[in-house]
N, C-alpha and C. Protein backbone atom coordinates (compact mmCIF):
# COMPACT_ATOMS: atom_id res chain seq x y z
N UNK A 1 22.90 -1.75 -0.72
CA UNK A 1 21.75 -2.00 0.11
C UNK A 1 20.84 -3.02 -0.58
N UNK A 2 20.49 -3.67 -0.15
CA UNK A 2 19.27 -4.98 -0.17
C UNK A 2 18.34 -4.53 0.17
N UNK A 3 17.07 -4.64 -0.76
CA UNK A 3 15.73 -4.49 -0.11
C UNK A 3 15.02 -5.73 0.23
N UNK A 4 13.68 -5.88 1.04
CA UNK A 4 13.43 -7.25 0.72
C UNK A 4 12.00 -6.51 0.08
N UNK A 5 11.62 -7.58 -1.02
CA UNK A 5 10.77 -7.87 -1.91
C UNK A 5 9.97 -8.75 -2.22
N UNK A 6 9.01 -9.11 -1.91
CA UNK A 6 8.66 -10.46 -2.53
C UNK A 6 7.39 -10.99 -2.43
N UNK A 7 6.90 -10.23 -3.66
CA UNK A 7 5.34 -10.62 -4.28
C UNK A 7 4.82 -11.43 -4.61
N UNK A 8 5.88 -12.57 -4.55
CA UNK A 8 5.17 -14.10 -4.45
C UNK A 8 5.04 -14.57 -3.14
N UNK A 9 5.58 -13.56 -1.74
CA UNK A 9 4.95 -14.49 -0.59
C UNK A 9 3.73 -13.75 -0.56
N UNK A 10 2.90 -13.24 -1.20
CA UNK A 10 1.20 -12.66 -0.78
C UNK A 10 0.21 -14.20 -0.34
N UNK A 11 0.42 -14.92 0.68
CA UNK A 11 -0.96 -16.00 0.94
C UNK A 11 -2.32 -15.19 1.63
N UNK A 12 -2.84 -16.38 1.58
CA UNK A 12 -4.10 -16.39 1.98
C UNK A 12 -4.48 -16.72 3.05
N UNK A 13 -5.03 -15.87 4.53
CA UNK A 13 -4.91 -16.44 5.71
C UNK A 13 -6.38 -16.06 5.65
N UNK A 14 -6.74 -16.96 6.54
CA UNK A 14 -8.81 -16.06 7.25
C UNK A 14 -8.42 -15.04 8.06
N UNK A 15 -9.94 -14.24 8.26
CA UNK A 15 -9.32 -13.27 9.06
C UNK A 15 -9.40 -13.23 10.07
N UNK A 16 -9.69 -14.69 11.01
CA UNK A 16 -9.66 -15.13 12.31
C UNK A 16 -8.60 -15.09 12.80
N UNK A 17 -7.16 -15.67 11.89
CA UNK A 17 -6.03 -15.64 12.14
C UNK A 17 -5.40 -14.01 12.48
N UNK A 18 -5.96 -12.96 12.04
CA UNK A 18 -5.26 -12.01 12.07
C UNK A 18 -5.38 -11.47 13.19
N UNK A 19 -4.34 -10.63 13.90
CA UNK A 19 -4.78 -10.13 15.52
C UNK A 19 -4.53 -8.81 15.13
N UNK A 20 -5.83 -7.86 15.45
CA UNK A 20 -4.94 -6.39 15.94
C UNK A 20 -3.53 -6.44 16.97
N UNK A 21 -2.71 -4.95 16.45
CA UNK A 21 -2.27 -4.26 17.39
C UNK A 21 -2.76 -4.11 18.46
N UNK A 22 -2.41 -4.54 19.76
CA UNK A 22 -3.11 -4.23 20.82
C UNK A 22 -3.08 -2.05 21.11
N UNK A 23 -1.94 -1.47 20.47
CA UNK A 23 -1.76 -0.21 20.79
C UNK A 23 -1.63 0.25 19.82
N UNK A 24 -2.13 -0.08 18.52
CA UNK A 24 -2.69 0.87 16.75
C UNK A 24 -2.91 1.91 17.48
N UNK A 25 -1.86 2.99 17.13
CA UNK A 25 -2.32 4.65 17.63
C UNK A 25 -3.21 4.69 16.01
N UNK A 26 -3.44 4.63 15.17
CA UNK A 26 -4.11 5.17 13.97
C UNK A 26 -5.66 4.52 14.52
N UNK A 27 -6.64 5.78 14.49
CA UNK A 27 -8.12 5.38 14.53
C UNK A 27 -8.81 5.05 13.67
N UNK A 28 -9.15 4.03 13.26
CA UNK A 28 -10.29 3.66 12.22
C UNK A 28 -11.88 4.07 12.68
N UNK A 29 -12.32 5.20 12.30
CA UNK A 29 -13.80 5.15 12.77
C UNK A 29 -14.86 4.90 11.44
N UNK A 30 -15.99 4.58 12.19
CA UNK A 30 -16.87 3.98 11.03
C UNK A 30 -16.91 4.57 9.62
N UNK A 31 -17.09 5.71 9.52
CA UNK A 31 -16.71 5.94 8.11
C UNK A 31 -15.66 5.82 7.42
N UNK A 32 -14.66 5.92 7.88
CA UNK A 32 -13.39 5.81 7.38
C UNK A 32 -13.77 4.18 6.89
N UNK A 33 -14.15 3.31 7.70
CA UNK A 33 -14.02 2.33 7.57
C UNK A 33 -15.05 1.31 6.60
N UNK A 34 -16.20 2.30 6.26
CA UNK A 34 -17.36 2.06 5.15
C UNK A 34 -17.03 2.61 3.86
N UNK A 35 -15.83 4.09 4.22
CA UNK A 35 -15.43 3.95 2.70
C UNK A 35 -14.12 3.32 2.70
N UNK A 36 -13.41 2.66 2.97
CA UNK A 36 -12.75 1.55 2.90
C UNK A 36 -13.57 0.08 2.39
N UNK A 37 -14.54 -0.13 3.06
CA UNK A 37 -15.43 -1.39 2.26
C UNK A 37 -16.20 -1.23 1.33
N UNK A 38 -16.14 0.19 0.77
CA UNK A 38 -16.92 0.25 -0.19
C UNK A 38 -15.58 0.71 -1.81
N UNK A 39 -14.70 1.04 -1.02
CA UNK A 39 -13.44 1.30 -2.07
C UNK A 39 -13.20 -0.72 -2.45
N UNK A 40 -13.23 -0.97 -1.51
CA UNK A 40 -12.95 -2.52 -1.56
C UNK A 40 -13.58 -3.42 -2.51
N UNK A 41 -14.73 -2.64 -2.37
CA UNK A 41 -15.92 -3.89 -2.89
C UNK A 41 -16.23 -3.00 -4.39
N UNK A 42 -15.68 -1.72 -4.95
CA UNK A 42 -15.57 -1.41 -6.26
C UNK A 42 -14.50 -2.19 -6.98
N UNK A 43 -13.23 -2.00 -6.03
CA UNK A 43 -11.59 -1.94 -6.61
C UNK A 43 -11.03 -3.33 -6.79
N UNK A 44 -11.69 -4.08 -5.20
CA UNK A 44 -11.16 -5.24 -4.77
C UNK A 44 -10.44 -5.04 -3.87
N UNK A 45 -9.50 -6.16 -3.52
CA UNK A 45 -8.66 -5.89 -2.22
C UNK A 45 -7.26 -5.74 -2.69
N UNK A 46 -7.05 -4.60 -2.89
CA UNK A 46 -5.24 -4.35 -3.85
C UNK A 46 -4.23 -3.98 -3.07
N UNK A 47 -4.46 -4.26 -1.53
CA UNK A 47 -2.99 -4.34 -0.70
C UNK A 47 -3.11 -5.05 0.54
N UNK A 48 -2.10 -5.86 0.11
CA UNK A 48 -2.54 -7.25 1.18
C UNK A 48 -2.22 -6.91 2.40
N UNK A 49 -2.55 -7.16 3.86
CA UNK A 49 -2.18 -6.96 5.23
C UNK A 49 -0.45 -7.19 4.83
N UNK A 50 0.03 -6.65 5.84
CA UNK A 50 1.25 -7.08 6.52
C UNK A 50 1.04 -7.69 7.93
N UNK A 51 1.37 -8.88 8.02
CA UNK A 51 1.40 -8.71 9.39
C UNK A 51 3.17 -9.69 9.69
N UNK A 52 3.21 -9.93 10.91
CA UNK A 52 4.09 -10.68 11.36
C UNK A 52 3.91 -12.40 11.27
N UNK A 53 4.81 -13.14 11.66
CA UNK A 53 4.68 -14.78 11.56
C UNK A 53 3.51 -15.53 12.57
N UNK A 54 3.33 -14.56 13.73
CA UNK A 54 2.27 -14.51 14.42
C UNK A 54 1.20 -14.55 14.05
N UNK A 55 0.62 -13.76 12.96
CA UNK A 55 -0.74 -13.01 12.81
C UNK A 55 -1.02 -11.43 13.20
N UNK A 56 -0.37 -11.22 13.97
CA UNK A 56 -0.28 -9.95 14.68
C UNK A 56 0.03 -8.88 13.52
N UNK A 57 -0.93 -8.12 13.23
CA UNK A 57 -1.13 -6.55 11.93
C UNK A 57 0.04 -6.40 12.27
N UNK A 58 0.86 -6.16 10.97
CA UNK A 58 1.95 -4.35 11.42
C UNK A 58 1.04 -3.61 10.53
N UNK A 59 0.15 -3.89 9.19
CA UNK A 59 -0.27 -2.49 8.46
C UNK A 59 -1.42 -3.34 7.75
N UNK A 60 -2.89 -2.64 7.75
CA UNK A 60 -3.96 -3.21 7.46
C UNK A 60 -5.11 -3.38 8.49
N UNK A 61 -5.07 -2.59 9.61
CA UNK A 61 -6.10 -3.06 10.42
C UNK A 61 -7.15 -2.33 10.02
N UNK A 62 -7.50 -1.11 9.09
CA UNK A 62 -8.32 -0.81 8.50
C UNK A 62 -9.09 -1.46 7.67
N UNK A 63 -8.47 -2.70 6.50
CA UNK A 63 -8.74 -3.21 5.58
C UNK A 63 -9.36 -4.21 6.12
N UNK A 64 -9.14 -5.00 7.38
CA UNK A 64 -9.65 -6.09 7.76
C UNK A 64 -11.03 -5.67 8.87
N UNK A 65 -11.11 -4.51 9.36
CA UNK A 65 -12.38 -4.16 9.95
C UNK A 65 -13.49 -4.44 8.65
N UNK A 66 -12.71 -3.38 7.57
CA UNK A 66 -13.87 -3.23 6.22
C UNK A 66 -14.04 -4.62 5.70
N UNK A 67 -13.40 -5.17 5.66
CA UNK A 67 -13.96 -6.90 5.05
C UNK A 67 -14.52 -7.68 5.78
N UNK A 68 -14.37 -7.34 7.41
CA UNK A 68 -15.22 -8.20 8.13
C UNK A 68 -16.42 -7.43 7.88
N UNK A 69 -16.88 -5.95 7.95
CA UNK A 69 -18.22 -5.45 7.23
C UNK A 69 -18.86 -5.87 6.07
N UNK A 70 -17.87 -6.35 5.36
CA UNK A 70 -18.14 -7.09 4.08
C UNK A 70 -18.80 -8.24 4.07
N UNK A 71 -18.33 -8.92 5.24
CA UNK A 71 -18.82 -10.23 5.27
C UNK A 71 -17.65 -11.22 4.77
N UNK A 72 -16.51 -10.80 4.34
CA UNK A 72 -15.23 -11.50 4.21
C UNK A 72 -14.59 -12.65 5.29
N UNK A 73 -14.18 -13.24 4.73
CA UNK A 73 -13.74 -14.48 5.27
C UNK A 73 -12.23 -14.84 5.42
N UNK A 74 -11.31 -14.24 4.53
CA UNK A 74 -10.48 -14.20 4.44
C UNK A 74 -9.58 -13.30 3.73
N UNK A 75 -8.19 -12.68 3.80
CA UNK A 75 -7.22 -11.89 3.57
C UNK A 75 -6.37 -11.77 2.96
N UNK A 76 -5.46 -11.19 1.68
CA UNK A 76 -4.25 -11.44 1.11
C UNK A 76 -3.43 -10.97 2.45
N UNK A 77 -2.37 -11.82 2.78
CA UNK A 77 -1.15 -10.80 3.51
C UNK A 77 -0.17 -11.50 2.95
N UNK A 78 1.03 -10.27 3.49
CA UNK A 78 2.05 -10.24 3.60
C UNK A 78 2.95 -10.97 4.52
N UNK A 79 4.03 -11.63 4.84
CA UNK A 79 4.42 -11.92 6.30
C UNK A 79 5.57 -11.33 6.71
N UNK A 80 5.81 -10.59 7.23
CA UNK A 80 7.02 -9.90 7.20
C UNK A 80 7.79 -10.35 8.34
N UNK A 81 8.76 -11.67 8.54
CA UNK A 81 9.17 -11.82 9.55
C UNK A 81 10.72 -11.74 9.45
N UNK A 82 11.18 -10.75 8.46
CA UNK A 82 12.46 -9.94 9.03
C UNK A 82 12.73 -9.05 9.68
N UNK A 83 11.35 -8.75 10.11
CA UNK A 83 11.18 -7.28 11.04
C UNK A 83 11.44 -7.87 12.58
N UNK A 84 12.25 -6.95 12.98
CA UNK A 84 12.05 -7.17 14.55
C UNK A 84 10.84 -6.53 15.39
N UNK A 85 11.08 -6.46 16.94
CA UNK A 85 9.51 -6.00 17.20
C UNK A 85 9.35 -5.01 17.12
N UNK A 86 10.94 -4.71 17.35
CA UNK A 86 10.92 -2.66 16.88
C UNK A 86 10.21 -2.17 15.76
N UNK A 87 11.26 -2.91 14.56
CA UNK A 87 10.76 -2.00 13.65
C UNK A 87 9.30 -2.61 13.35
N UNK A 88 8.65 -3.74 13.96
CA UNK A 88 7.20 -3.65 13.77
C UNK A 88 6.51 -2.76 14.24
N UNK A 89 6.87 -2.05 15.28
CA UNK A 89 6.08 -0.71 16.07
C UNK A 89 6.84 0.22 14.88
N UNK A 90 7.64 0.50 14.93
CA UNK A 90 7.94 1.52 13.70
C UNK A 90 7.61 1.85 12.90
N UNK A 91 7.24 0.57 12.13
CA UNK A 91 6.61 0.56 10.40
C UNK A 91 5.10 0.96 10.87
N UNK A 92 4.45 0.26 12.00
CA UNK A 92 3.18 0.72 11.96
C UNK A 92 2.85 2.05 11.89
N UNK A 93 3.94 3.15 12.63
CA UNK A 93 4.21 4.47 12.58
C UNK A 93 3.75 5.28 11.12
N UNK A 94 4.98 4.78 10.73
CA UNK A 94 5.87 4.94 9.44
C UNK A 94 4.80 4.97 8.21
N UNK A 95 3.58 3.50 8.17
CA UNK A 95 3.60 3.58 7.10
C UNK A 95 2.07 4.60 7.24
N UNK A 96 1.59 4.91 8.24
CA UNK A 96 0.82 5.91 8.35
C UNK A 96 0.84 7.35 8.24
N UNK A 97 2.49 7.51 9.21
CA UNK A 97 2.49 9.03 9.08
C UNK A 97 3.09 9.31 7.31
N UNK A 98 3.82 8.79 7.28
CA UNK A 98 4.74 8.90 5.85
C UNK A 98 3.31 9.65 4.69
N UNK A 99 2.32 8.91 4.43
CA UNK A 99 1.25 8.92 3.36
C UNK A 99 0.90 10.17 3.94
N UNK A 100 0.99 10.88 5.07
CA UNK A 100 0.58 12.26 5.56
C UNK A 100 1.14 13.26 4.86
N UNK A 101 2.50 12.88 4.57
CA UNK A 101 3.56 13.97 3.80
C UNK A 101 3.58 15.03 3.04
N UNK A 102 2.29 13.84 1.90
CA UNK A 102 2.41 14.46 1.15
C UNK A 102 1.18 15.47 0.51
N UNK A 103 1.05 16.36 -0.76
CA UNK A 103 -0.05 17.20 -1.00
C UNK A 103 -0.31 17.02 -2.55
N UNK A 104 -1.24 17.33 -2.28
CA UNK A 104 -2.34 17.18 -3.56
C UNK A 104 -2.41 18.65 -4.67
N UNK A 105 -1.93 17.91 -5.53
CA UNK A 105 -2.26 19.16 -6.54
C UNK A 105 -3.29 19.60 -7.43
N UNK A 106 -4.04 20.57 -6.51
CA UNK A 106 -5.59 21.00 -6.37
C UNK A 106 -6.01 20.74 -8.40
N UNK A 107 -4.91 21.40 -8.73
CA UNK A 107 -5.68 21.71 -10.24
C UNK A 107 -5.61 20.36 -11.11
N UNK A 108 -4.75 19.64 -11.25
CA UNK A 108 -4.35 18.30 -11.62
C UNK A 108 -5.70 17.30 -10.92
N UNK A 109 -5.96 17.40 -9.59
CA UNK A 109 -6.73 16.63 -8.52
C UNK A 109 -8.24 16.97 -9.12
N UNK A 110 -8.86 18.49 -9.25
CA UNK A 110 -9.78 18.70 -9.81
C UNK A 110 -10.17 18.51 -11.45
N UNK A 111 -9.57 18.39 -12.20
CA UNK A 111 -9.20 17.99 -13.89
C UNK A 111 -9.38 16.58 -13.53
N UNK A 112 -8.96 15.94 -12.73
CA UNK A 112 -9.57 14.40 -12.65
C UNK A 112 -10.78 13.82 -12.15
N UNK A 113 -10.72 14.75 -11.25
CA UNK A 113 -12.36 14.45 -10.81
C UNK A 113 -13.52 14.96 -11.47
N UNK A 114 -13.02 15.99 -12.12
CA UNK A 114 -13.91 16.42 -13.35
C UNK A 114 -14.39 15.45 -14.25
N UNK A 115 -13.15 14.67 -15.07
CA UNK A 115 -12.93 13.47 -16.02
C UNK A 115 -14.05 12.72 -15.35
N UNK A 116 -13.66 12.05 -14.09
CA UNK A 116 -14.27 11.12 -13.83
C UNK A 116 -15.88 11.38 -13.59
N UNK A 117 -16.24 12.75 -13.19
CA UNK A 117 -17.55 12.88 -13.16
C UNK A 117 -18.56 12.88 -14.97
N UNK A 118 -17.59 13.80 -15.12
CA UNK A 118 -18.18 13.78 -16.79
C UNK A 118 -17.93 12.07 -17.23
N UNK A 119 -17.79 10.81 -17.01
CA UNK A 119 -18.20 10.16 -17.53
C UNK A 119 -18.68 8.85 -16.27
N UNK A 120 -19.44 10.05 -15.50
CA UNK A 120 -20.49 9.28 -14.61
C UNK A 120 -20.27 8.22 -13.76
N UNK A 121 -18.94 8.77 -13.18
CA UNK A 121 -18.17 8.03 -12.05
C UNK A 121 -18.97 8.33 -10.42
N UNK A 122 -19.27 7.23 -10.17
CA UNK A 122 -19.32 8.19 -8.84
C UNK A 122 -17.93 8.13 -7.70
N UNK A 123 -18.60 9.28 -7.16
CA UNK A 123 -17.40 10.18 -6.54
C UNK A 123 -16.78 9.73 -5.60
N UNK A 124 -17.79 9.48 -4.76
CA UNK A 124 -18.04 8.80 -3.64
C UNK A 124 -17.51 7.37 -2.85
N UNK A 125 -16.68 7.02 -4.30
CA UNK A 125 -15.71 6.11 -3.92
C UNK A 125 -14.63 6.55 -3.69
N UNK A 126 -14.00 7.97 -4.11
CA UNK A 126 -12.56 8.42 -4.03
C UNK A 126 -12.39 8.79 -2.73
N UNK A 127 -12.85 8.99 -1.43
CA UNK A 127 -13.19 8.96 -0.58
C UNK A 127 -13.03 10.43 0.15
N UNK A 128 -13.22 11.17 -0.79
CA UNK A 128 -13.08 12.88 -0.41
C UNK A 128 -15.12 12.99 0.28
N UNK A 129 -15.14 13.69 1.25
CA UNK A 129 -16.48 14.58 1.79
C UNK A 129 -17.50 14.80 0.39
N UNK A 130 -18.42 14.88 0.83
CA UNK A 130 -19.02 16.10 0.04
C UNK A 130 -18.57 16.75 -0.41
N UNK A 131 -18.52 17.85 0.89
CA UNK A 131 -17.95 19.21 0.68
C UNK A 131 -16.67 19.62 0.09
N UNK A 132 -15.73 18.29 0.11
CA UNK A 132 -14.34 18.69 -0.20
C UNK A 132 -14.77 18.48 -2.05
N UNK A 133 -15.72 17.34 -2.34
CA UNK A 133 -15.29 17.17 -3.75
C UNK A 133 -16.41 18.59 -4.51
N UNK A 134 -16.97 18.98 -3.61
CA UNK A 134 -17.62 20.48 -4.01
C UNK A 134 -16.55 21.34 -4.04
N UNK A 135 -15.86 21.59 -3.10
CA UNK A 135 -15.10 22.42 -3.22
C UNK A 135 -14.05 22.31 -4.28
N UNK A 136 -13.51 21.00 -4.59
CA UNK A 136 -12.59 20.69 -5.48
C UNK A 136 -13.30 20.89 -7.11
N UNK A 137 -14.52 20.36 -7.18
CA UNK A 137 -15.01 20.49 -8.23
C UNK A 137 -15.08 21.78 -8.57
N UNK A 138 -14.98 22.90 -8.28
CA UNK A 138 -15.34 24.40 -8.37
C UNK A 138 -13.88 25.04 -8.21
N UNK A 139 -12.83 24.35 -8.19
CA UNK A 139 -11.52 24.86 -8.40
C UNK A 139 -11.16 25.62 -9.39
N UNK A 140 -10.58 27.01 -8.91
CA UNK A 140 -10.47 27.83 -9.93
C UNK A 140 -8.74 27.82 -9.55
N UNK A 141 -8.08 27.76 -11.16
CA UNK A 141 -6.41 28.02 -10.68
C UNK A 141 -6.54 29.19 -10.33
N UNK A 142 -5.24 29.63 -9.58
CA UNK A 142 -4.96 31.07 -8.59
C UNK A 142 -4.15 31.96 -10.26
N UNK A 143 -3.51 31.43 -11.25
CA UNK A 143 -2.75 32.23 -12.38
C UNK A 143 -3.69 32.12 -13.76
N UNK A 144 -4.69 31.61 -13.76
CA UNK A 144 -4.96 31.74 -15.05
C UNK A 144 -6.71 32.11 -14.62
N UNK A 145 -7.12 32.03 -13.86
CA UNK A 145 -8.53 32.40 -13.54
C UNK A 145 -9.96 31.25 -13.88
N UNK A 146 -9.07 30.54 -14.50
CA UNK A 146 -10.21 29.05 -15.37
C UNK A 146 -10.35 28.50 -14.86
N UNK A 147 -11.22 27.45 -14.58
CA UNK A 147 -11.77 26.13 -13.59
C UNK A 147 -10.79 25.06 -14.21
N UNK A 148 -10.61 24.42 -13.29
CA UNK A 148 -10.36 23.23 -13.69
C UNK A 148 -9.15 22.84 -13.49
């Protein structure tokens, strides 16, 4: 099997050029999409759009709402034009539900966010609630009875 690869086609398009999905089942709503520009504007922009030879997103229409909030002008992408149109509806699927899969391991997850608070991280970029990084912060394992 052949994969395709290739981290030297990442260019630089504006983000005039880029078109939504006209039928993105994934919702971007405003918060989602402020902590996306605010993960952005700590981290930078560390995954370039995909889209097609068109302009047309297959994966990134989140990233490009948050940079036009930004005030951004332009985009790393990808061009992926070995995809057919199928698997461009597919992957858009795919690369959403897939990241659903998987789970978080509460005690490992809380020991880091611990780390990072004890040396005056804020939180608030990792993009957990309030309430969730309360709740996480106050994690007690279920076998040993200790925080953390």
């Amino acid at each position: 099997m052949t994969l395709s690869f290739a981290p030297e086609r990442i260019e630089t398009w504006p983000l005039a050029k880029l078109q939504p999905y006209a039928k993105n089942a994934k919702v971007h709503g405003p918060d989602q999409v402020a902590k996306i520009a605010a993960s952005m504007a700590e981290f930078g922009w560390t995954v370039p759009c995909l889209v097609g030879e068109d302009g047309e997103l297959i994966a990134g229409h989140g990233r490009v709402l948050a940079a036009t909030q930004l005030g951004l002008t332009e985009a790393p992408v990808i061009v992926l034009g070995h995809l057919t149109e199928a698997q461009r509806r597919a992957y858009r699927i795919a690369d959403n539900k897939l990241t659903e899969l998987s789970s978080w391991d509460e005690a490992l997850l809380s020991a880091e966010l611990q780390d990072l608070l004890a040396d005056d991280y804020d939180l608030s970029l990792v993009g957990f609630s309030d309430g969730e990084l309360d709740k996480l912060l106050a994690y007690v394992a279920e076998d040993d009875g200790e925080e953390g």
